[in-house]
C-alpha atoms as a PDB file:
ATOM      1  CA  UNK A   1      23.598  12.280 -16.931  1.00  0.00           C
ATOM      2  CA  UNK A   2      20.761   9.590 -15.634  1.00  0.00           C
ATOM      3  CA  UNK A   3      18.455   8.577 -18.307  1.00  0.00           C
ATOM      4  CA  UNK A   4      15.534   8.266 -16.181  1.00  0.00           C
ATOM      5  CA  UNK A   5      13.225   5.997 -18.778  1.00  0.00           C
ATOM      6  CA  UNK A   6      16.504   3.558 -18.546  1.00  0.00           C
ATOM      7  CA  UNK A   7      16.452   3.567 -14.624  1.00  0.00           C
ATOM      8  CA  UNK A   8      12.928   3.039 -13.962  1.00  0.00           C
ATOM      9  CA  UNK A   9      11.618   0.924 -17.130  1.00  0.00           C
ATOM     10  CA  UNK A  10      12.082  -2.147 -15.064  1.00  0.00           C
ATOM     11  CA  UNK A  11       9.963  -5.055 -14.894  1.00  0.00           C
ATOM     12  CA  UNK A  12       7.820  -5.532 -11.447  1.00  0.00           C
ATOM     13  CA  UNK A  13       8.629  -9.002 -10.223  1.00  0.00           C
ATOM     14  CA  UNK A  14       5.129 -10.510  -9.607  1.00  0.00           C
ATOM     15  CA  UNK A  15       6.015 -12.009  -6.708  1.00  0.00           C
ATOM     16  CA  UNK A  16       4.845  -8.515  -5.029  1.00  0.00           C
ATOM     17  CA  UNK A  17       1.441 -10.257  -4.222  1.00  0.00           C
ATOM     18  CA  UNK A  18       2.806 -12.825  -1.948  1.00  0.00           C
ATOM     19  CA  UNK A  19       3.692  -9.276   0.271  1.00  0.00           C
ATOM     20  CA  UNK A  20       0.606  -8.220  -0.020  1.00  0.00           C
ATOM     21  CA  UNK A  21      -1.484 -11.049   0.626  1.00  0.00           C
ATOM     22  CA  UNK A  22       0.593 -11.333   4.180  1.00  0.00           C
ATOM     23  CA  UNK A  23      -0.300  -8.066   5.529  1.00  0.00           C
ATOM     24  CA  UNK A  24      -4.304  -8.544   4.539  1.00  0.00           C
ATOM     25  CA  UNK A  25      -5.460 -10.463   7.398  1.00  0.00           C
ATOM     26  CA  UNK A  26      -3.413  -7.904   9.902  1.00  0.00           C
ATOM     27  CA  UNK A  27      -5.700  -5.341   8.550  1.00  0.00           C
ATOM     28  CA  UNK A  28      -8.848  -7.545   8.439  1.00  0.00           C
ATOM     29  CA  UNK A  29      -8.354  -8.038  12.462  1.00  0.00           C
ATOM     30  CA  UNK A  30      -7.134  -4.250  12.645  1.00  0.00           C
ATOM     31  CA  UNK A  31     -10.343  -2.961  11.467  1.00  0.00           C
ATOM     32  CA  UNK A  32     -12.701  -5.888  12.751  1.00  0.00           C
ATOM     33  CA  UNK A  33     -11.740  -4.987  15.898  1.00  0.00           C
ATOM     34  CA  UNK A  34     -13.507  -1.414  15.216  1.00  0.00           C
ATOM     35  CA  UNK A  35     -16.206  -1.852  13.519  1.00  0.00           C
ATOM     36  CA  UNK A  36     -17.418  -4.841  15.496  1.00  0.00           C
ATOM     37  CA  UNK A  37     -18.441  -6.432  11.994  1.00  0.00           C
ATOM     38  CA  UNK A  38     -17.179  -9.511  10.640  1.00  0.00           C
ATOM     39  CA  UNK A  39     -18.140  -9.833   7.222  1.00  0.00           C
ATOM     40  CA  UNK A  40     -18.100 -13.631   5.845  1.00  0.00           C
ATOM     41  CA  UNK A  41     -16.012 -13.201   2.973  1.00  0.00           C
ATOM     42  CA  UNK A  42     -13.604 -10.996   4.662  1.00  0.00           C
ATOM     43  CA  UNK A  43     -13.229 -13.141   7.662  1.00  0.00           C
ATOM     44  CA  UNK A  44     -12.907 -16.464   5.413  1.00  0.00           C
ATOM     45  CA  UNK A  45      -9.830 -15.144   3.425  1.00  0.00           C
ATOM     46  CA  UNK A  46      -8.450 -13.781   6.727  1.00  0.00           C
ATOM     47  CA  UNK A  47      -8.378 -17.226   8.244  1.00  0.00           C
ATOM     48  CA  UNK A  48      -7.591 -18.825   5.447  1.00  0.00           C
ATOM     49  CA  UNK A  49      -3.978 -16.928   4.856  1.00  0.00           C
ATOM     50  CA  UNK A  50      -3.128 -16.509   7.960  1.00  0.00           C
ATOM     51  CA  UNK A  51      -1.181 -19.615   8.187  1.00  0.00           C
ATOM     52  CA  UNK A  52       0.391 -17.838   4.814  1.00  0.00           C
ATOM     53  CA  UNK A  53       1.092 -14.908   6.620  1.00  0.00           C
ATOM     54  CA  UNK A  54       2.869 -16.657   9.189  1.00  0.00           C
ATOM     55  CA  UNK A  55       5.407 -18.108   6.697  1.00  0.00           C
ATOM     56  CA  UNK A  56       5.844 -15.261   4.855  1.00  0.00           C
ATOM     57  CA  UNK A  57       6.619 -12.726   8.141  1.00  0.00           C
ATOM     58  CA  UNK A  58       9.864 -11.472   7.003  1.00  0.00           C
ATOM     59  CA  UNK A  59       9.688  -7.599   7.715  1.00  0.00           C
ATOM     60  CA  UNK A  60      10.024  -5.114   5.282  1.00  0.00           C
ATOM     61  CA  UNK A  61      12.809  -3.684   7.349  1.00  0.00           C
ATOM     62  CA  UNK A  62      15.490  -6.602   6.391  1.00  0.00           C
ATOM     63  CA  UNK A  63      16.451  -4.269   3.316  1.00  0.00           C
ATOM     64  CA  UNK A  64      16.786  -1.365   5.617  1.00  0.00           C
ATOM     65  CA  UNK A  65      19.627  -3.574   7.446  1.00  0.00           C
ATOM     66  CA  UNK A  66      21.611  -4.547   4.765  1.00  0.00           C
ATOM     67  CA  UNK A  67      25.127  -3.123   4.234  1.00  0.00           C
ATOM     68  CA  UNK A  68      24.708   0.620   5.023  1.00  0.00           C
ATOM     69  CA  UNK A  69      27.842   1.509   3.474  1.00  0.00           C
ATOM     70  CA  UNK A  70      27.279  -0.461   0.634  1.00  0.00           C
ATOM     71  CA  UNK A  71      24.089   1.617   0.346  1.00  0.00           C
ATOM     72  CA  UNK A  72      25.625   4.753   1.065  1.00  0.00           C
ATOM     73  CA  UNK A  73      28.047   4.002  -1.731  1.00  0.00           C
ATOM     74  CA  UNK A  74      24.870   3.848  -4.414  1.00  0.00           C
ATOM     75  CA  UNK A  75      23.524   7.322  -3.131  1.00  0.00           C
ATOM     76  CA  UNK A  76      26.949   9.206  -3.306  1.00  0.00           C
ATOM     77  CA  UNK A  77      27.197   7.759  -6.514  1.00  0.00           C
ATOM     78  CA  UNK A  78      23.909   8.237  -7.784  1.00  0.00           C
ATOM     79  CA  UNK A  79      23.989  12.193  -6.787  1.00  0.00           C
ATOM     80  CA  UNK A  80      27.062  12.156  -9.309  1.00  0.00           C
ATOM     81  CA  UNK A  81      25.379  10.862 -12.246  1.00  0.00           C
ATOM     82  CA  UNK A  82      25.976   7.034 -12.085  1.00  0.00           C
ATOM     83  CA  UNK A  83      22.884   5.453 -13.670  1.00  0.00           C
ATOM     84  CA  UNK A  84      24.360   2.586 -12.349  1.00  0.00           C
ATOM     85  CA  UNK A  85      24.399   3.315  -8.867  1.00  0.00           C
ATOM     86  CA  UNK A  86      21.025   4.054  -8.384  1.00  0.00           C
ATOM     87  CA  UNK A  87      19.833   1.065 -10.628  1.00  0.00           C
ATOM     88  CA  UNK A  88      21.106  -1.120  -8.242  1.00  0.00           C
ATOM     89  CA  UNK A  89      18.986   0.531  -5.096  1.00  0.00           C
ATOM     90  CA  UNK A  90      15.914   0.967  -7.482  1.00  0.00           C
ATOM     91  CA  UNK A  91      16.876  -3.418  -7.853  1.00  0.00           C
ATOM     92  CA  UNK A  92      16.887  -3.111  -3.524  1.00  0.00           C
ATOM     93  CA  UNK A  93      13.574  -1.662  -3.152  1.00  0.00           C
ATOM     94  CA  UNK A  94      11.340  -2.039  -6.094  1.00  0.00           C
ATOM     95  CA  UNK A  95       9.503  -4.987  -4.723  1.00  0.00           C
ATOM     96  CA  UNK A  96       8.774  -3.506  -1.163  1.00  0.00           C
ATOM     97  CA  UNK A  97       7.483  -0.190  -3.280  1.00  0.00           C
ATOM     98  CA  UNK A  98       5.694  -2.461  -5.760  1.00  0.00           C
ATOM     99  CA  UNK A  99       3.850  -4.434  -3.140  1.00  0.00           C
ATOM    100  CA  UNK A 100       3.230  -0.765  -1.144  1.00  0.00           C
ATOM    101  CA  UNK A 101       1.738   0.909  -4.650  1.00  0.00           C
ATOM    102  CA  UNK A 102      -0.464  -2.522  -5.249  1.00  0.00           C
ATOM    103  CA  UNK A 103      -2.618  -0.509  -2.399  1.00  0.00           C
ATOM    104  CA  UNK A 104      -3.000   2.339  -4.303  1.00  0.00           C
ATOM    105  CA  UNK A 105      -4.577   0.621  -7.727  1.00  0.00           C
ATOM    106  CA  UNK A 106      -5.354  -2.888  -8.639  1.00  0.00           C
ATOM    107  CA  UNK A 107      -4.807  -1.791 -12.405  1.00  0.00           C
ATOM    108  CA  UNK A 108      -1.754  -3.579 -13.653  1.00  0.00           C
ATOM    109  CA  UNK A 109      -0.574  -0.568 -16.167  1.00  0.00           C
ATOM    110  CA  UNK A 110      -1.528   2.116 -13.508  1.00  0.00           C
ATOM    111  CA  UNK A 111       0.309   0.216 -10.879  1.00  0.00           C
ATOM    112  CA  UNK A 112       3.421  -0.104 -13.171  1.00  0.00           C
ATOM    113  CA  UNK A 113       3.081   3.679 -13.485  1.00  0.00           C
ATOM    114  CA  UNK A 114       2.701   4.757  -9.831  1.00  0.00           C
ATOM    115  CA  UNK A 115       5.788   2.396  -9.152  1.00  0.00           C
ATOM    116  CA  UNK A 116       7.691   4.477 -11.598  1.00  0.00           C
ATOM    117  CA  UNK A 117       6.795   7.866 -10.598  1.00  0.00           C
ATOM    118  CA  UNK A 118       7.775   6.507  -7.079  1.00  0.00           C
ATOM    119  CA  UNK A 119      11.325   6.005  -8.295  1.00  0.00           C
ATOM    120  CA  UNK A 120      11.485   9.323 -10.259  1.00  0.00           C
ATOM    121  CA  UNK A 121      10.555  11.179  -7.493  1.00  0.00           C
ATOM    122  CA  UNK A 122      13.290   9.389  -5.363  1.00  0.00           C
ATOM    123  CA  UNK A 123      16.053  10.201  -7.916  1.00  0.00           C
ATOM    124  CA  UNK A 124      14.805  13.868  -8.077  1.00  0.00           C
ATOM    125  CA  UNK A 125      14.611  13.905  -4.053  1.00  0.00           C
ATOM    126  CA  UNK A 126      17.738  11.947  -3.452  1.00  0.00           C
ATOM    127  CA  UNK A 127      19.861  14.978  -2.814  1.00  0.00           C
ATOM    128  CA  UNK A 128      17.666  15.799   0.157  1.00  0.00           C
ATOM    129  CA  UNK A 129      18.041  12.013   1.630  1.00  0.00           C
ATOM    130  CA  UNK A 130      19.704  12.931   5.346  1.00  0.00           C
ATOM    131  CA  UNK A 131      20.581   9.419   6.488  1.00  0.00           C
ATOM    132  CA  UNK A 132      18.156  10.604   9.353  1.00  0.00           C
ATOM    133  CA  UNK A 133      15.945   6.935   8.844  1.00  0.00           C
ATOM    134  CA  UNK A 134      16.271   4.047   6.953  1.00  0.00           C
ATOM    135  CA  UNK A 135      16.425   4.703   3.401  1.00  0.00           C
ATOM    136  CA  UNK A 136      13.372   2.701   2.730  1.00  0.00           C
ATOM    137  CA  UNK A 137      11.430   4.765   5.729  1.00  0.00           C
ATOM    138  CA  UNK A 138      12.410   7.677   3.448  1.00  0.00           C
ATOM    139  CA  UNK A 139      10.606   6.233  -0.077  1.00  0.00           C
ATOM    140  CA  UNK A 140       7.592   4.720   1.472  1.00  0.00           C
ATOM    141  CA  UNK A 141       7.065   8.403   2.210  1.00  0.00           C
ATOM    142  CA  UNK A 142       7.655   9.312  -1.457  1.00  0.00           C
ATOM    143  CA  UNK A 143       5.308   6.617  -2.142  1.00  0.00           C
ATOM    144  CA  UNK A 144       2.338   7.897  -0.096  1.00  0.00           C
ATOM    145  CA  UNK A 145       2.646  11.040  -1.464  1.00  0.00           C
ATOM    146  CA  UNK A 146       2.571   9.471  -4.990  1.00  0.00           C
ATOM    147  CA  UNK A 147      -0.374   7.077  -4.285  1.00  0.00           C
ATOM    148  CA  UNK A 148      -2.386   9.826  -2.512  1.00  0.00           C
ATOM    149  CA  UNK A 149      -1.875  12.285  -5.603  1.00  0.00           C
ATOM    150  CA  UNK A 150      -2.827   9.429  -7.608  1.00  0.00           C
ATOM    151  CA  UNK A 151      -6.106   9.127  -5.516  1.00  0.00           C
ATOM    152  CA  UNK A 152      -6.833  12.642  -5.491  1.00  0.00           C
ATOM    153  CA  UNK A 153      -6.684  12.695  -9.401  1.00  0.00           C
ATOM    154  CA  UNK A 154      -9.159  10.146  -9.788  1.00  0.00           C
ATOM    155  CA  UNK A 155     -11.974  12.170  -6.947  1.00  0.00           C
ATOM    156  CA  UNK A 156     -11.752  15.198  -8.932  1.00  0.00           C
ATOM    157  CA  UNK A 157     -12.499  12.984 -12.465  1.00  0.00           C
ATOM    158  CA  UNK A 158     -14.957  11.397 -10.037  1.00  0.00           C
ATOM    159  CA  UNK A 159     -13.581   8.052 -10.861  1.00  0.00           C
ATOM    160  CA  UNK A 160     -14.929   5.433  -8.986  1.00  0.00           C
ATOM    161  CA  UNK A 161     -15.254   1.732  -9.220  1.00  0.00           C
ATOM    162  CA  UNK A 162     -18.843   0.002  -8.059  1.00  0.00           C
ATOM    163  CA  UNK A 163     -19.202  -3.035  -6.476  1.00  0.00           C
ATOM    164  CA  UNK A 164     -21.777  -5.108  -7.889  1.00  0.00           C
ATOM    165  CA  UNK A 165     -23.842  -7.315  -5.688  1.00  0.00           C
ATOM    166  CA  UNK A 166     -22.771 -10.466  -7.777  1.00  0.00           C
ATOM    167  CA  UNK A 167     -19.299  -9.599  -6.930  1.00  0.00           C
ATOM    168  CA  UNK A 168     -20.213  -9.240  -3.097  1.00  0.00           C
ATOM    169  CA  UNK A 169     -22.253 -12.356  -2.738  1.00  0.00           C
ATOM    170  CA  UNK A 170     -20.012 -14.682  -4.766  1.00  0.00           C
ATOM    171  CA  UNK A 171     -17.245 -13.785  -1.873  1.00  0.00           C
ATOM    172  CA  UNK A 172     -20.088 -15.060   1.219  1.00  0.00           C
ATOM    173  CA  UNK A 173     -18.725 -17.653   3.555  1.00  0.00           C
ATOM    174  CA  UNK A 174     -21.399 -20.140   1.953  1.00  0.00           C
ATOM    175  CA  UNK A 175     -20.185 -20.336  -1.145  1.00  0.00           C
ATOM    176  CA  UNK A 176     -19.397 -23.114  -2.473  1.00  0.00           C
ATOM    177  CA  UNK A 177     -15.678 -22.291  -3.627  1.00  0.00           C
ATOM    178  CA  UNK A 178     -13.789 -19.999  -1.219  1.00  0.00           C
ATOM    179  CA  UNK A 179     -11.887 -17.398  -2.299  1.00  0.00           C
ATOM    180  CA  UNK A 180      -8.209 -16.322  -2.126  1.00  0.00           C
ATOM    181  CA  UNK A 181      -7.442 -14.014  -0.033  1.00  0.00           C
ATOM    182  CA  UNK A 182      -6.012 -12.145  -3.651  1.00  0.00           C
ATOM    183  CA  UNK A 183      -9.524 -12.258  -4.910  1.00  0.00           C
ATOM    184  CA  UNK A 184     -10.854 -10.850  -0.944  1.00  0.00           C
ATOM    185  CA  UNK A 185      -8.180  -8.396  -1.451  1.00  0.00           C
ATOM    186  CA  UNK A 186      -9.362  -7.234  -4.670  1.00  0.00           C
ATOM    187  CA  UNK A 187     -12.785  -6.553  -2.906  1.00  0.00           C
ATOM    188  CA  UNK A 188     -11.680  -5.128  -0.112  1.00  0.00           C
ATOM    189  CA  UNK A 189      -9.772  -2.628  -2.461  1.00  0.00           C
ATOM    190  CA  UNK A 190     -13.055  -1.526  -4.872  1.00  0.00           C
ATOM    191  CA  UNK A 191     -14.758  -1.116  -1.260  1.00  0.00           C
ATOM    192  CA  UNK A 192     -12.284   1.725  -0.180  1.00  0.00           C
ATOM    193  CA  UNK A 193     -12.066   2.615  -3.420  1.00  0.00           C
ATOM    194  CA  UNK A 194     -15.648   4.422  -2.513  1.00  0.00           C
ATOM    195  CA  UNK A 195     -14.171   6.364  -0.014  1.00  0.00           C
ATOM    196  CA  UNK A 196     -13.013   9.399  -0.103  1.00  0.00           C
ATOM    197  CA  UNK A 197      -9.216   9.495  -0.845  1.00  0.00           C
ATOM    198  CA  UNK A 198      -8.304  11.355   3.000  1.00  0.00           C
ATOM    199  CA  UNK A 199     -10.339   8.188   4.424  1.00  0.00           C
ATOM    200  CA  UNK A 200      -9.000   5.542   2.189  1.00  0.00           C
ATOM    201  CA  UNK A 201      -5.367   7.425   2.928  1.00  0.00           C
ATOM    202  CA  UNK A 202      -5.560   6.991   6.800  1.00  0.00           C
ATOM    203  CA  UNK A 203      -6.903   3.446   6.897  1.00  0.00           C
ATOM    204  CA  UNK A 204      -4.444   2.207   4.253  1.00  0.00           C
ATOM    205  CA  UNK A 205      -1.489   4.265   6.154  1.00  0.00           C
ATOM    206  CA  UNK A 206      -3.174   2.959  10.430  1.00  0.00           C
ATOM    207  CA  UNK A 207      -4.093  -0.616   9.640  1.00  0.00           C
ATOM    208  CA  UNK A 208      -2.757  -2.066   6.506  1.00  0.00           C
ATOM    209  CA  UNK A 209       0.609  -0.580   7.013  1.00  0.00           C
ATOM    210  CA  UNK A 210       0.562  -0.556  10.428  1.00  0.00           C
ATOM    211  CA  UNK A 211       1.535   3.111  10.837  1.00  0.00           C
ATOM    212  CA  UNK A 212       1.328   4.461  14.862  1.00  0.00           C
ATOM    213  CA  UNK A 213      -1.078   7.797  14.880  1.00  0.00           C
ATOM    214  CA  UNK A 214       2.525   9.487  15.078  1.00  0.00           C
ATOM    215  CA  UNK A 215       3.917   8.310  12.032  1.00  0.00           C
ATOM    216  CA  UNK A 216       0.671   8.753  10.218  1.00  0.00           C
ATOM    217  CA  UNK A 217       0.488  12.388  10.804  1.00  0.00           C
ATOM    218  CA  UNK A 218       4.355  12.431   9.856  1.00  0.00           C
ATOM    219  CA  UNK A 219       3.453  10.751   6.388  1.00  0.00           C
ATOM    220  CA  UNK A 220       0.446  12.946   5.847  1.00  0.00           C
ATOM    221  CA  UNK A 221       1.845  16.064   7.725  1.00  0.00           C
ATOM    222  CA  UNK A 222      -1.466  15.895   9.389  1.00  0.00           C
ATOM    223  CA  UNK A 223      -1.744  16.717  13.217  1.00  0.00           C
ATOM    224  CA  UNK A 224      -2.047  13.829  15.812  1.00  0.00           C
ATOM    225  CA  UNK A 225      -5.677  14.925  16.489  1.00  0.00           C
ATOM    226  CA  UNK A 226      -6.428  15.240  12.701  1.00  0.00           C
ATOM    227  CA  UNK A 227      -5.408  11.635  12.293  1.00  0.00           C
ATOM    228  CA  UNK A 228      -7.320  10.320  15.106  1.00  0.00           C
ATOM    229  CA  UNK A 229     -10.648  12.043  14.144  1.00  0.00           C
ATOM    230  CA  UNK A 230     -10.010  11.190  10.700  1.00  0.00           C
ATOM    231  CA  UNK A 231      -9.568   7.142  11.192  1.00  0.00           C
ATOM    232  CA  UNK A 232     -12.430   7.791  13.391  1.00  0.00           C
ATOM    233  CA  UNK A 233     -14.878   8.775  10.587  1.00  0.00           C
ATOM    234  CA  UNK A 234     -12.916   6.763   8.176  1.00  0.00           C
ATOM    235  CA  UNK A 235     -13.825   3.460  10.398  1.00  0.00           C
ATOM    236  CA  UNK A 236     -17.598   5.077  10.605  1.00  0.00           C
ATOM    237  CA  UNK A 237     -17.930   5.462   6.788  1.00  0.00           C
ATOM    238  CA  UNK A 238     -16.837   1.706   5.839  1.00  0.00           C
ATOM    239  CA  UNK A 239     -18.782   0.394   8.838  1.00  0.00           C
ATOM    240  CA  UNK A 240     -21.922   1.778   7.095  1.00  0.00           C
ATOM    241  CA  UNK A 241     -20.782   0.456   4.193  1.00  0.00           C
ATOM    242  CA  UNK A 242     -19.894  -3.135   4.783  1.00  0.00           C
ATOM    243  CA  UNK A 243     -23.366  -3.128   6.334  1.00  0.00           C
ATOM    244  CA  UNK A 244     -25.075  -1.600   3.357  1.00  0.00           C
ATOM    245  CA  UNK A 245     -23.477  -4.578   1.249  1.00  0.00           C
ATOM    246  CA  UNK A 246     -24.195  -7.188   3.715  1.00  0.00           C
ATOM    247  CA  UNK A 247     -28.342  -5.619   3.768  1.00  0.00           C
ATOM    248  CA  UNK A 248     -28.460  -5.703  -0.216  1.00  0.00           C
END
């Protein structure tokens, strides 16, 4: 029998914010490109990472082609009880999930905890795994699903985190430090965190992850229409927000 507090009590490797910091300008110039506002602060940290983000380009999909049989060894091991065996594909994928679940909460302890229900949901699910996609495909899945409960959680305890206007202006292009594109991250992140959790879903799923319209309604089970109309007002909503910060 897996121990499931032994499998998934891991440490995150910090280095999950490098991942992260390399797909915020892609979704900076994603979303720009919509709302035909260019906010200084958001801009700033775009340009200044992007040279960043061009070092640090290595897709997510390299796991996916590593050794499939190797891989395929773990799983038919894992379904017989070998802590072991899935230990090592939890060691595989735990910093592409950790870096995926660092969109879902900034919180260090909550993060640790999505991260882990990820993983527990993949052991429980893994007997259902049909070698149909790649088997990191198959958890980022698990992971929206996770991240999006986690979001729904917090709207119904109407949890939400405010952006002061100190916060806002001490990210303007003028100032006299810039920031990291971390800290414009962490902005960006308690902006969306206004939104409702469906908008803050298909934004996070179309332009930071880079999901087609297809693949989000796959994630979300949505339709293909639902998904367009919903990025739609999703763009609309943080376009009237970004502007409300910028008139404050």
């Amino acid at each position: 029998m897996i121990h499931l507090d032994q499998i998934v009590g891991f440490r995150i490797k910090r280095t999950f914010a490098e991942t992260e910091n390399a797909a915020f300008p892609r979704f900076v110039s994603a979303l720009s490109h919509y709302l035909h506002f260019r906010p200084g602060w958001i801009m700033r940290a775009s340009e200044a990472s992007l040279h960043r983000a061009d070092q640090q380009g290595a897709s997510t999909d390299d796991a996916a082609r590593l050794a499939a049989d190797e891989e395929t060894d773990w799983i038919a091991r894992a379904l017989t009880g070998e802590s072991a065996a899935f230990a090592m594909l939890v060691d595989r994928y735990q910093q592409e999930i950790a870096a995926q679940m660092w969109r879902f909460s900034r919180d260090r302890n909550v993060h640790e905890e999505l991260v882990q229900d990820v993983f527990v949901e993949v052991y429980r699910s893994l007997g259902n795994f049909r070698f149909e996609s790649p088997l990191l495909h198959w958890m980022r899945k698990i992971a929206v699903r996770v991240g999006y409960r986690y979001w729904k959680a917090k709207e119904r305890k109407k949890e939400k985190v405010f952006l002061s206007q100190f916060e806002y202006d001490s990210t303007q292009a003028d100032s006299e430090q810039p920031r990291s594109a971390e800290e414009a991250g962490n902005l960006l992140h308690a902006m969306l965190e206004q939104l409702p959790a469906r908008d803050r879903m298909i934004l996070t799923l179309i332009y930071w992850e880079e999901h087609t319209v297809e693949e989000a309604a796959e994630v979300t089970g949505w339709s293909r229409s639902l998904v367009k109309v919903q990025a739609f007002r999703a763009r609309k909503k943080l376009k009237e927000l970004l502007e409300q910060q910028e008139a404050n």
